[in-house]
Protein backbone atom coordinates (compact mmCIF):
# COMPACT_ATOMS: atom_id res chain seq x y z
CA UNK A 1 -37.53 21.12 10.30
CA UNK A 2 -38.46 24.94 9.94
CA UNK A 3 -35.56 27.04 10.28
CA UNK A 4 -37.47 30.97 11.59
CA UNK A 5 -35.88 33.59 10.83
CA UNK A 6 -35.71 36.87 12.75
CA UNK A 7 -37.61 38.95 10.71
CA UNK A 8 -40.33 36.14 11.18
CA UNK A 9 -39.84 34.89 14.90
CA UNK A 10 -43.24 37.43 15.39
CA UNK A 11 -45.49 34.91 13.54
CA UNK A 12 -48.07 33.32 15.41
CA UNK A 13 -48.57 29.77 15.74
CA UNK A 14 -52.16 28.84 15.69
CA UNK A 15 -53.85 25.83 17.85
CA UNK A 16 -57.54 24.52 18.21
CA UNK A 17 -58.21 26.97 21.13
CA UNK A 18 -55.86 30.26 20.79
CA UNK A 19 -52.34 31.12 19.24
CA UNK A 20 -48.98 31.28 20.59
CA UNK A 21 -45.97 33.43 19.77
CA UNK A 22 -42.49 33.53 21.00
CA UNK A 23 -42.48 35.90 24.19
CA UNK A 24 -46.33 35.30 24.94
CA UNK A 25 -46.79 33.67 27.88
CA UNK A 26 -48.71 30.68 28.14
CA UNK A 27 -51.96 31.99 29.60
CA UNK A 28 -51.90 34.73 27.20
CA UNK A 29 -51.78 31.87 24.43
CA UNK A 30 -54.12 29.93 25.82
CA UNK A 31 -52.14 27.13 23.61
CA UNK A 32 -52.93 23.82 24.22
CA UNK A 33 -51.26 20.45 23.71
CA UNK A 34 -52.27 17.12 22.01
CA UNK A 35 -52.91 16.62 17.97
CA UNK A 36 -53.54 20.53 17.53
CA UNK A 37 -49.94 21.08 17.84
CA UNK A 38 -47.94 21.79 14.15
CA UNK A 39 -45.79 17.64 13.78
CA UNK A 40 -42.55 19.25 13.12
CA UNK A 41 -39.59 20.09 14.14
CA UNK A 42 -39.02 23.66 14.60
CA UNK A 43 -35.72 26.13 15.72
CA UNK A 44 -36.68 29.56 16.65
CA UNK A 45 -33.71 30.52 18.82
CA UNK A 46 -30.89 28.48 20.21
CA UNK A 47 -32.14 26.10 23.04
CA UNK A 48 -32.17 27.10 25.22
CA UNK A 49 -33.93 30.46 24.12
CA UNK A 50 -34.32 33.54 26.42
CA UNK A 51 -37.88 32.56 28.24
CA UNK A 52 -36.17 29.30 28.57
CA UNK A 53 -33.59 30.61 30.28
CA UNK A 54 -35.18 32.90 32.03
CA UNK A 55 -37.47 30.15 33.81
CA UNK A 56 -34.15 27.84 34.40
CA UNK A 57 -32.81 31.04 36.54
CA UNK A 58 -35.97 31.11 38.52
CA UNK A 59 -35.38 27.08 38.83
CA UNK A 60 -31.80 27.81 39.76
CA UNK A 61 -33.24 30.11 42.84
CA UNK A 62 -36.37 28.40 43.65
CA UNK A 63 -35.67 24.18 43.23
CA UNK A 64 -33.60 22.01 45.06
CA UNK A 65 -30.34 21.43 42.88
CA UNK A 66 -30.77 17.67 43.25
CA UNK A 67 -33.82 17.95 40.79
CA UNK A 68 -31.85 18.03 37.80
CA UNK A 69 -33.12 18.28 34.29
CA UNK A 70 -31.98 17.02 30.57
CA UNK A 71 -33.46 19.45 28.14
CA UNK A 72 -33.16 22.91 28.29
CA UNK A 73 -36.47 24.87 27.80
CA UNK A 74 -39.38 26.04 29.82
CA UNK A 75 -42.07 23.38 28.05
CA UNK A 76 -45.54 25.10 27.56
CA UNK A 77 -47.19 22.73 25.08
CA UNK A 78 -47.09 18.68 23.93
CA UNK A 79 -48.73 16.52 21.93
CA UNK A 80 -48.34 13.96 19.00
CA UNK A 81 -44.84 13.88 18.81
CA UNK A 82 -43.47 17.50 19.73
CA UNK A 83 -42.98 19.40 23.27
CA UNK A 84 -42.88 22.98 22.28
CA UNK A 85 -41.22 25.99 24.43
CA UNK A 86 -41.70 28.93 25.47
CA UNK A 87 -39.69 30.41 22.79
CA UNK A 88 -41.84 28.63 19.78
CA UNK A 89 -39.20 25.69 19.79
CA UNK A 90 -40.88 22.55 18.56
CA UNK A 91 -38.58 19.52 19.25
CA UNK A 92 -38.91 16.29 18.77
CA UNK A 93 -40.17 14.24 21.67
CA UNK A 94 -38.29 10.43 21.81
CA UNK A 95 -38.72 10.02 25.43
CA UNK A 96 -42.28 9.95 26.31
CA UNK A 97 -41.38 11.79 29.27
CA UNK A 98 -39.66 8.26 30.52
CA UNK A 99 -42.23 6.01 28.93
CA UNK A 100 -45.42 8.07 30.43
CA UNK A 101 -46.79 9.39 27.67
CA UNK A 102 -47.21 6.23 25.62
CA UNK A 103 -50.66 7.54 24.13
CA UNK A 104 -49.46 10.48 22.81
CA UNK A 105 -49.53 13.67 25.30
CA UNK A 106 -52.62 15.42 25.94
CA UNK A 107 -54.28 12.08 23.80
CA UNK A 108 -58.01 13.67 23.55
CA UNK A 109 -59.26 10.72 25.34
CA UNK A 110 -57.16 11.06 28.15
CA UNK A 111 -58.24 14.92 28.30
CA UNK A 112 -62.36 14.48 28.46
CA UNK A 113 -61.82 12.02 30.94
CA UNK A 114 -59.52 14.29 33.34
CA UNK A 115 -62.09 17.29 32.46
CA UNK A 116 -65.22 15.03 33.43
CA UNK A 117 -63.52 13.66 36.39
CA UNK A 118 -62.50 16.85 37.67
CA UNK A 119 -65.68 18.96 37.63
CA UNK A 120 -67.27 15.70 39.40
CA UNK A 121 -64.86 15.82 42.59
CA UNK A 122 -60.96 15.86 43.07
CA UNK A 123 -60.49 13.97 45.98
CA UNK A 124 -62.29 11.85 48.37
CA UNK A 125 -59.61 9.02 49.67
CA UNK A 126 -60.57 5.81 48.37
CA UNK A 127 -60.23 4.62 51.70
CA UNK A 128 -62.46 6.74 53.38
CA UNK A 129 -65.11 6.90 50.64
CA UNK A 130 -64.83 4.49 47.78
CA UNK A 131 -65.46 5.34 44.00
CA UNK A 132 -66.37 3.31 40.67
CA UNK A 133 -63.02 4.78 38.96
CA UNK A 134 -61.00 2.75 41.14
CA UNK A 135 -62.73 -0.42 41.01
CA UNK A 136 -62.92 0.14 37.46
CA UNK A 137 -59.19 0.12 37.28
CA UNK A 138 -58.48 -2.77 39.29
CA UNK A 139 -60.89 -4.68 36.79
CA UNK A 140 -58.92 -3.86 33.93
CA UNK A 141 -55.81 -4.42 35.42
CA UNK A 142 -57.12 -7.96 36.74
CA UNK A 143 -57.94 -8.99 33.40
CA UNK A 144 -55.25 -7.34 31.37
CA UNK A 145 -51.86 -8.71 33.36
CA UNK A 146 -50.59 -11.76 32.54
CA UNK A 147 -52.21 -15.31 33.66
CA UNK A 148 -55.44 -16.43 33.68
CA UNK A 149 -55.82 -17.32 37.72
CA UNK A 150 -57.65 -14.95 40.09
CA UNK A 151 -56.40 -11.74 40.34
CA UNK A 152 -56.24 -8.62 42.96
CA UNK A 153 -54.77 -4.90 42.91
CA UNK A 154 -54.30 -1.62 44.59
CA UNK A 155 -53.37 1.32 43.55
CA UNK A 156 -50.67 3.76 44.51
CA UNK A 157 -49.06 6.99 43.27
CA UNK A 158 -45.44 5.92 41.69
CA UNK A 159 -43.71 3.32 40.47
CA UNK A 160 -41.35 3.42 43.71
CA UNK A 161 -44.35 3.10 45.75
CA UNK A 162 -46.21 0.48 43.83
CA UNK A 163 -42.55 -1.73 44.69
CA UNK A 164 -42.28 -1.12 47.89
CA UNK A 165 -46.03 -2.10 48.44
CA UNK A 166 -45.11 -5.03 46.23
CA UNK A 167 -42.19 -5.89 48.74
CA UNK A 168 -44.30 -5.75 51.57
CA UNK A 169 -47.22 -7.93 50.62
CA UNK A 170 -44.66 -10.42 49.56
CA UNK A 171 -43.28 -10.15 52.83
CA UNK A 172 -46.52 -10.60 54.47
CA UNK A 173 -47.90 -13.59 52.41
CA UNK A 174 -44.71 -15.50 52.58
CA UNK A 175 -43.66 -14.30 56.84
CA UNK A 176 -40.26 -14.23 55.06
CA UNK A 177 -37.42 -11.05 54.96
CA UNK A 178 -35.08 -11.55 52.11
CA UNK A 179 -35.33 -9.91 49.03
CA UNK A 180 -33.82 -10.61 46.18
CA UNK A 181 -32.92 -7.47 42.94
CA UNK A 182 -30.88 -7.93 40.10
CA UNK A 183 -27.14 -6.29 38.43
CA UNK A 184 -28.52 -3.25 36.56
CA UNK A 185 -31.57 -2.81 38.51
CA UNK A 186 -34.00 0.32 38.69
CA UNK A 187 -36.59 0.17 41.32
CA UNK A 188 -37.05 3.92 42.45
CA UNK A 189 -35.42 6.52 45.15
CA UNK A 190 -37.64 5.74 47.92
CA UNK A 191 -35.16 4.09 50.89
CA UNK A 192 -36.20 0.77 50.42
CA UNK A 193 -36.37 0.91 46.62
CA UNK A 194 -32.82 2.90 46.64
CA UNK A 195 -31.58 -0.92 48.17
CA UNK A 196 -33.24 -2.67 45.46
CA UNK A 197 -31.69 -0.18 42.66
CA UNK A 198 -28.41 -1.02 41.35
CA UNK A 199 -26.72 1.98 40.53
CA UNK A 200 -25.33 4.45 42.72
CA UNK A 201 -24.88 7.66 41.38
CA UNK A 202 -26.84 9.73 41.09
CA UNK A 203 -29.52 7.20 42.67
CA UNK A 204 -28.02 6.28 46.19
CA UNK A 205 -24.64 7.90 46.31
CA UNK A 206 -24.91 9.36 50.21
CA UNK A 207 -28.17 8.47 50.99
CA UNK A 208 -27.38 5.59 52.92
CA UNK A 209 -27.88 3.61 55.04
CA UNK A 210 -30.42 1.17 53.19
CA UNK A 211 -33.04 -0.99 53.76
CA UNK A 212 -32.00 -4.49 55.07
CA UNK A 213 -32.34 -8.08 53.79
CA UNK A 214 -32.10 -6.79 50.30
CA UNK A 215 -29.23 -9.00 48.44
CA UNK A 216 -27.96 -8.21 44.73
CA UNK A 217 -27.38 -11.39 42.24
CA UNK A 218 -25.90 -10.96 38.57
CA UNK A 219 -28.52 -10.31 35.81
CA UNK A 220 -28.03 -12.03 32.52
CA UNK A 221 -26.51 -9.32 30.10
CA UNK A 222 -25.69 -10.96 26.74
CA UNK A 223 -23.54 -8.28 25.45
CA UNK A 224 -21.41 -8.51 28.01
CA UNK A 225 -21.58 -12.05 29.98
CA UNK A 226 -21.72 -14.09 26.83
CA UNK A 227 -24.06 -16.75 28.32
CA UNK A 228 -26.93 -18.35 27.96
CA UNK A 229 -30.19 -18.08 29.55
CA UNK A 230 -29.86 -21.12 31.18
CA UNK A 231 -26.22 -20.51 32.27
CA UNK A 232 -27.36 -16.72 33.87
CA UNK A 233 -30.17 -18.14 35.39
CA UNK A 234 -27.88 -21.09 36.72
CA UNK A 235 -25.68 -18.31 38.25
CA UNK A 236 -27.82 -16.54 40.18
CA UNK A 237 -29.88 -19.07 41.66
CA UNK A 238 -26.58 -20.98 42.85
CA UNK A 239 -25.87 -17.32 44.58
CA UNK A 240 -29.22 -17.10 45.90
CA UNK A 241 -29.13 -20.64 47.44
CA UNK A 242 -25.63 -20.10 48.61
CA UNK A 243 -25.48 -16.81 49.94
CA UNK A 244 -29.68 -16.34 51.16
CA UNK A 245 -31.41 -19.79 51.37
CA UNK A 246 -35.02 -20.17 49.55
CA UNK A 247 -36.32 -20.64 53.17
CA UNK A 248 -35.62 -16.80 54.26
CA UNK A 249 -36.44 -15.47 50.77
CA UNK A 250 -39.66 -13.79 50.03
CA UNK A 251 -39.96 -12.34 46.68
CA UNK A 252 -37.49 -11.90 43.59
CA UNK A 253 -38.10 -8.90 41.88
CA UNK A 254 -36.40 -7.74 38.26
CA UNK A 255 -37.75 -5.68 35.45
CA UNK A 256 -38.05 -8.17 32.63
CA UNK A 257 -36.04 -5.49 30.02
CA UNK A 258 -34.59 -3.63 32.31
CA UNK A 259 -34.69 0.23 32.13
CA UNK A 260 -32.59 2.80 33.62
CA UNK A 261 -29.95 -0.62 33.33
CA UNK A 262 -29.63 -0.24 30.17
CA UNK A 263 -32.56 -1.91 27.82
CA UNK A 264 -31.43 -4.77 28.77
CA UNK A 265 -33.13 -7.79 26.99
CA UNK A 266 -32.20 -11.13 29.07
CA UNK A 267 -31.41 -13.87 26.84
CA UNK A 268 -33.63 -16.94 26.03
CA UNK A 269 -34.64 -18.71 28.76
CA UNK A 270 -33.39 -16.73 31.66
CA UNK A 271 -36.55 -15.24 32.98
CA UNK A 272 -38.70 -18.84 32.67
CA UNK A 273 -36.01 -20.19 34.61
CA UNK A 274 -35.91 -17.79 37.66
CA UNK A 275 -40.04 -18.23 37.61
CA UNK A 276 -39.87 -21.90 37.97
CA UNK A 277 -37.03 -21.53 40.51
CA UNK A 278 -39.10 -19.23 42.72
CA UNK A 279 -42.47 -21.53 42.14
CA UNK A 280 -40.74 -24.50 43.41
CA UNK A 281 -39.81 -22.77 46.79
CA UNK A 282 -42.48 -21.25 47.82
CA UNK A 283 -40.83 -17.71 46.98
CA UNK A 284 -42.89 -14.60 45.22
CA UNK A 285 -42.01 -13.31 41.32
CA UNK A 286 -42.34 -9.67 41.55
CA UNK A 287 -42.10 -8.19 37.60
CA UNK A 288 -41.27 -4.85 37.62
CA UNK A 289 -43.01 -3.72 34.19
CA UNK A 290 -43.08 0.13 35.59
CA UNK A 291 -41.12 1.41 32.02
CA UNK A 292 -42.09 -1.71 29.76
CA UNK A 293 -46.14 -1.92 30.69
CA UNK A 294 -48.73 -1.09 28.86
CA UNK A 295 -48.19 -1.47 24.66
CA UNK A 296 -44.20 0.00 25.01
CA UNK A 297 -42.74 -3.29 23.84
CA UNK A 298 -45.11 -3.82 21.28
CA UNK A 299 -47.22 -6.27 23.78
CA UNK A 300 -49.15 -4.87 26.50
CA UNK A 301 -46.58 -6.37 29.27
CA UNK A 302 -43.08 -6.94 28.46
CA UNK A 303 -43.79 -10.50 30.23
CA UNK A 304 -45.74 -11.74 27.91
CA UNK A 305 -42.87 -11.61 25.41
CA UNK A 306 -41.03 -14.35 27.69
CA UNK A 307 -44.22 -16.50 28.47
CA UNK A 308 -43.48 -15.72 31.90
CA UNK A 309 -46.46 -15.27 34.86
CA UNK A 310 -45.44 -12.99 37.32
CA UNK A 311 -47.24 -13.46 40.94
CA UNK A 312 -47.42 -9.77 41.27
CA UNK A 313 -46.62 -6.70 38.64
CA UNK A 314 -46.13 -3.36 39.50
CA UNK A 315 -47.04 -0.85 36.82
CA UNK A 316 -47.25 2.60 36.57
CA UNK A 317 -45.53 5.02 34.29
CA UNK A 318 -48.02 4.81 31.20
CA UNK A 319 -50.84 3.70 32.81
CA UNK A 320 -52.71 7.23 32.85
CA UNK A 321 -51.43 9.22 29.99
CA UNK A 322 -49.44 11.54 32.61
CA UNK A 323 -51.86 11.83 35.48
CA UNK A 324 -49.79 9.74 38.35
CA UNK A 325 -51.05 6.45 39.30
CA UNK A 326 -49.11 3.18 39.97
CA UNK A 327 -50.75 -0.38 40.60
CA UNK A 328 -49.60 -3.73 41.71
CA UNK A 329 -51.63 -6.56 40.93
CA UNK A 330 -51.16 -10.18 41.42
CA UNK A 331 -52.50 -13.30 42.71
CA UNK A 332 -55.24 -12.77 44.66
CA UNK A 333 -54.26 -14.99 47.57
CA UNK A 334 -50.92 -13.41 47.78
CA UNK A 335 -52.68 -9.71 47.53
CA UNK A 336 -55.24 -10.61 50.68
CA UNK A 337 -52.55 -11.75 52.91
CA UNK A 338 -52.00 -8.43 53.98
CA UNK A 339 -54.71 -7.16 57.40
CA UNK A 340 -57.12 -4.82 56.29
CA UNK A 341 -55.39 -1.37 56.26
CA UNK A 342 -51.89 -2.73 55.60
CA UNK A 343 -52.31 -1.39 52.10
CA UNK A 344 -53.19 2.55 51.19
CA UNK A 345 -51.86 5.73 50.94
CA UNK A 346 -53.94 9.55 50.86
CA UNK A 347 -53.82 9.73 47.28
CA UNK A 348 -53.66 6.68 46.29
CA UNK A 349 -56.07 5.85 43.16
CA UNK A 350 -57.24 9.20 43.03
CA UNK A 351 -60.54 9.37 40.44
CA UNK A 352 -59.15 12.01 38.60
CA UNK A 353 -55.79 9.82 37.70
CA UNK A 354 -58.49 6.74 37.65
CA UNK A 355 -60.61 8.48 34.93
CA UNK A 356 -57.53 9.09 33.22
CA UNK A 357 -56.31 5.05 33.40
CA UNK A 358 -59.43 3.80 31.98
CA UNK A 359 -59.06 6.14 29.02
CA UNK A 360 -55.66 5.78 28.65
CA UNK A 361 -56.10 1.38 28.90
CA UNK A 362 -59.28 1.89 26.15
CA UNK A 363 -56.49 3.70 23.67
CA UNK A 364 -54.20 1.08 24.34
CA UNK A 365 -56.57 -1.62 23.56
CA UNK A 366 -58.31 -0.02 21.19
CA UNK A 367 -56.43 2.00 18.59
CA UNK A 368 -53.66 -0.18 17.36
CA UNK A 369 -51.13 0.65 19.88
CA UNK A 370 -49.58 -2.51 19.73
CA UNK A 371 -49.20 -2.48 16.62
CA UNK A 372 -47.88 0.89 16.35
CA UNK A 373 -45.05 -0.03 18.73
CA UNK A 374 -43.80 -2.60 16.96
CA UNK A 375 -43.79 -0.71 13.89
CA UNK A 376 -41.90 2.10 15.85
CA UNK A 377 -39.11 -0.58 16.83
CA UNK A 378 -38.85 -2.16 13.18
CA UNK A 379 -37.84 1.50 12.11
CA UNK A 380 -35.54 2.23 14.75
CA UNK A 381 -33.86 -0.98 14.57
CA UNK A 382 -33.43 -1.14 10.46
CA UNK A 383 -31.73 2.43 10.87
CA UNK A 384 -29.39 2.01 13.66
CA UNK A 385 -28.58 -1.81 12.66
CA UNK A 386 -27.76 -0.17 9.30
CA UNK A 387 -25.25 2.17 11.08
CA UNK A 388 -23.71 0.01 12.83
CA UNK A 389 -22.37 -1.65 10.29
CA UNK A 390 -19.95 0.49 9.19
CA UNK A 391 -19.69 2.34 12.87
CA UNK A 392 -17.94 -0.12 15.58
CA UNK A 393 -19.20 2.07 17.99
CA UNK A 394 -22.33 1.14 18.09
CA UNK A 395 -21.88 -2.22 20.48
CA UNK A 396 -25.60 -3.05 20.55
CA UNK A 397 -28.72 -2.46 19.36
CA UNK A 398 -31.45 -3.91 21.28
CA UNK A 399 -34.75 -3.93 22.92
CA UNK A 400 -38.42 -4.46 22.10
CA UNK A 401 -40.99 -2.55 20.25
CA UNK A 402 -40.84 1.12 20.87
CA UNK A 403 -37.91 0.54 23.77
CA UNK A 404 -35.18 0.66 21.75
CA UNK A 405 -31.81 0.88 23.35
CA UNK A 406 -28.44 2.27 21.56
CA UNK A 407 -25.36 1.23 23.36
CA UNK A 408 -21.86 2.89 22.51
CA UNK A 409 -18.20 1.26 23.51
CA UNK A 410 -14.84 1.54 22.03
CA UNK A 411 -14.18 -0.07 18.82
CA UNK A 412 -11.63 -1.84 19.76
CA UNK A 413 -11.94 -2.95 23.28
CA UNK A 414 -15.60 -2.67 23.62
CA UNK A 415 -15.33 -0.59 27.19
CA UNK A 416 -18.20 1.81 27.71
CA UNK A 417 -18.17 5.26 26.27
CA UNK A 418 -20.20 7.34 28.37
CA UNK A 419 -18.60 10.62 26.92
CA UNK A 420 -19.80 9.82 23.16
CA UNK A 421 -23.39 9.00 24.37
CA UNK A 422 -23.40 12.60 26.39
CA UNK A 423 -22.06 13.85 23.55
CA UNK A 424 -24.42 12.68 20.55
CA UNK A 425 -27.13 13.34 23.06
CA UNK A 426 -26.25 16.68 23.58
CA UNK A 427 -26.43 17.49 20.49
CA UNK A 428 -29.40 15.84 19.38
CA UNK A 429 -31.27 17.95 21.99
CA UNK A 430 -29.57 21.03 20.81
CA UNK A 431 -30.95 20.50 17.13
CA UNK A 432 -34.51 19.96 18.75
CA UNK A 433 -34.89 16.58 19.43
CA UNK A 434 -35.04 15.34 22.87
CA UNK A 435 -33.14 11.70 23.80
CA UNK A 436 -32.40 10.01 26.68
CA UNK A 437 -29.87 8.56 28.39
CA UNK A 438 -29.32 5.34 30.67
CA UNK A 439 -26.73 2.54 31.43
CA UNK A 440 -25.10 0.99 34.69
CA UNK A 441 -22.35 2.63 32.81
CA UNK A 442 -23.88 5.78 31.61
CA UNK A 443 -23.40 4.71 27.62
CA UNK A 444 -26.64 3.74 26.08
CA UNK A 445 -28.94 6.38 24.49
CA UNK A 446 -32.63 4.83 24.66
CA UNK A 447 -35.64 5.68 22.50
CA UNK A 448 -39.42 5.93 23.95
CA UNK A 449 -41.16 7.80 21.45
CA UNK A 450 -44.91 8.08 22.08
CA UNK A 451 -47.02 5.60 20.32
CA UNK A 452 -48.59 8.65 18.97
CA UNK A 453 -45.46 9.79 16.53
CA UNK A 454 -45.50 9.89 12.88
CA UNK A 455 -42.76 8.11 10.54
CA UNK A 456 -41.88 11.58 9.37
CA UNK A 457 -41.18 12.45 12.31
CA UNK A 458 -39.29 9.55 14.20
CA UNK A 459 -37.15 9.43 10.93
CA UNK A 460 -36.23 13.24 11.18
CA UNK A 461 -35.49 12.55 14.76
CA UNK A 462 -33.13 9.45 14.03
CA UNK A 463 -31.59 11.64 11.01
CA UNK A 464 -30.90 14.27 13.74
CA UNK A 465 -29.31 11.59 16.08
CA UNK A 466 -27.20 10.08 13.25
CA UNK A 467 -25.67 13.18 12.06
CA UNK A 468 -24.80 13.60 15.92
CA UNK A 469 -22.56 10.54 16.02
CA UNK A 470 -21.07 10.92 12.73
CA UNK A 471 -20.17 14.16 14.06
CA UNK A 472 -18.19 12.70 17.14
């Protein structure tokens, strides 16, 4: 890290296209973002600094207080690993802004594309006047998702909306209501996806009422149920056929690690058996691979690390490099059972965020990004393996490629300790590198570095994280 003095907080930082200094705005920089940017980890002021906290004043006055925020600063640039602020602060970027930059931010590809796209046209509605970026998309999404049958897929804005689409072609192919989500779930914060999350605050707490014929069945959680794959997946079905009945079920839908849960892997087993449960009756496998699509778990869908076939998958998250698009794609006789205009939206698939996909799905296939998230995980894992062995707090480490999970309890009773994840995360972020947290129970800090980082870097940023516990 570069510690800057006062008597040099004046220096300018040069990029490819202009220099920035702390108190310059970003216009005046003309700074950009992606591989240009300095790879380290840089204090200028406390974070926040002044411009920082000037712009959180004006976000004080100006937002809605139920947009909340985790870091700090007033971001002006990204790229590699770093987000830099307004006040020259590089920090260390392990969070992908939630899994979305997987290609690095600003990845150059990703950039010409948008810059192409854009100066062609912004908008037309693909459902007014259809485009080759769309279909383009939907090709590589046919062929990339698991399964070798035919395949079909539209494209939305969010994740949220690719699962409530997802919900309601599964309701249309099978002409059946239930639904059935999982312990731990994270679907979204639209109404219908707020039934299918699990956790309420801050996610449904007074938002209410909820979507119907949505039903909630445990999850299998090996840290803390103990059982096997088979056993979990023994569980839930008994509660499905119990409590729902195959015949009024239409889809089953679970992320297959689950995210905002927790990074939670299900144990051997589990998933397969849920999939061969819902193919005997008739019922639709939705996989929710929104966080863990595209390269994140060191394969390009988290359910081909379970040999599982979904029927549909929503994705979205990574899928552009930042420009928002979602997709669900699936079997193509379950995606035409919905009449012609059941499916849509005004910006869905917009060729700007299409242009961006295919670049973003060219990087991922071809630059080693597979690759590069497993190698990500292996040095996450060695390090905070290693501390937990002589620190009980550590409960779990876990995950899959570069979606590795941290979970914190109490030595001796292994309860949950939210307050020591807040608190190690805290002050990670204060020394400049940005973590996340997530949990049904609010105690696991989890790690989505873009594919794009350097080992220097992702070991300074564990360093930084380890000092924080040992300092708690």
């Amino acid at each position: 890290m570069r510690l800057i003095t006062e008597c040099t907080r004046r220096r300018v930082w040069l990029g490819i296209r202009g220099s920035y200094a702390p108190g310059m705005s970003i216009i005046d920089s003309a700074v950009i973002g992606g591989p240009s940017l300095a790879q380290e980890r840089r204090l200028v002021t406390a974070i926040p600094g002044p411009r920082s906290q000037e712009l959180l004043a004006r976000k004080s006055a100006a937002v809605a207080s139920g947009v909340a925020h985790t870091v700090p600063i007033e971001a002006v640039a990204a790229g590699g690993g770093v987000v830099v602020d307004a006040d020259g602060n590089s920090l260390i970027d392990l969070g992908s802004g939630i899994a979305v930059t997987s290609v690095g931010n600003a990845h150059p590809g990703v950039v010409a594309a948008v810059q192409a796209a854009v100066a062609q046209m912004t908008h037309t509605c693909f459902m007014i006047s259809p485009y080759e970026s769309y279909v383009a998309v939907a090709e590589k999404l046919n062929r990339l998702t698991p399964g070798d049958h035919a395949k079909k897929s539209a494209l939305f804005n969010s994740g949220a909306e690719a699962v409530e689409n997802a919900i309601k072609i599964a309701r249309k192919a099978t002409g059946r209501p239930a639904v059935v989500a999982f312990d731990h779930a994270y679907h979204g914060r639209t109404n219908l996806t707020m039934a299918l999350t699990a956790k309420s605050m801050p996610y449904k707490s007074g938002f209410g009422p909820f979507a119907s014929e949505v039903y909630r069945v445990p999850a299998s959680y090996p840290f803390r149920d103990g059982l096997s794959g088979a056993d979990a997946a023994a569980k839930a079905i008994s509660l499905i056929e119990k409590q729902i009945g195959a015949d009024n079920l239409a889809a089953v839908i679970i992320e297959p690690i689950q995210g905002e849960g927790g990074f939670i892997v299900p144990a051997e087993g589990f998933l397969p058996a849920v999939v061969d449960w819902c193919r005997a009756n008739g019922v639709v496998f939705i996989a929710d691979e929104v966080q863990t699509g595209f390269a994140r778990t060191g394969a390009m869908f988290a359910s081909e690390l379970f040999g599982i076939v979904p029927d549909l998958i929503t994705t979205a998250k990574g899928i552009a490099g930042g420009m928002p698009l979602a997709a669900v794609t699936g079997r193509a006789e379950i995606m035409d059972a919905t009449h012609g205009g059941g499916l849509g939206g005004t910006y869905g698939g917009n060729p700007v965020a299409c242009a961006a996909a295919i670049a973003a799905i060219d990087a991922f296939e071809n630059d080693g990004m597979l690759e590069r998230a497993r190698e990500i995980g292996g040095i996450l894992r060695a390090r905070f393996e290693s501390l937990q062995q002589s620190d009980a707090r550590i409960g779990e480490v876990r995950g899959a490629g570069a979606m590795i999970a941290v979970e914190f309890v109490d030595p001796e009773t292994k309860a949950p300790d939210a307050a020591l994840t807040s608190a190690v995360a805290k002050a990670a972020i204060a020394e400049g590198v940005i973590v996340l947290t997530c949990g049904t129970y609010g105690n696991v800090i989890r790690f989505l570095p873009p594919l794009s980082i350097s080992d220097e870097l992702l070991t300074e940023g564990v360093d930084v994280v380890a000092a924080a516990l040992a300092a708690h």
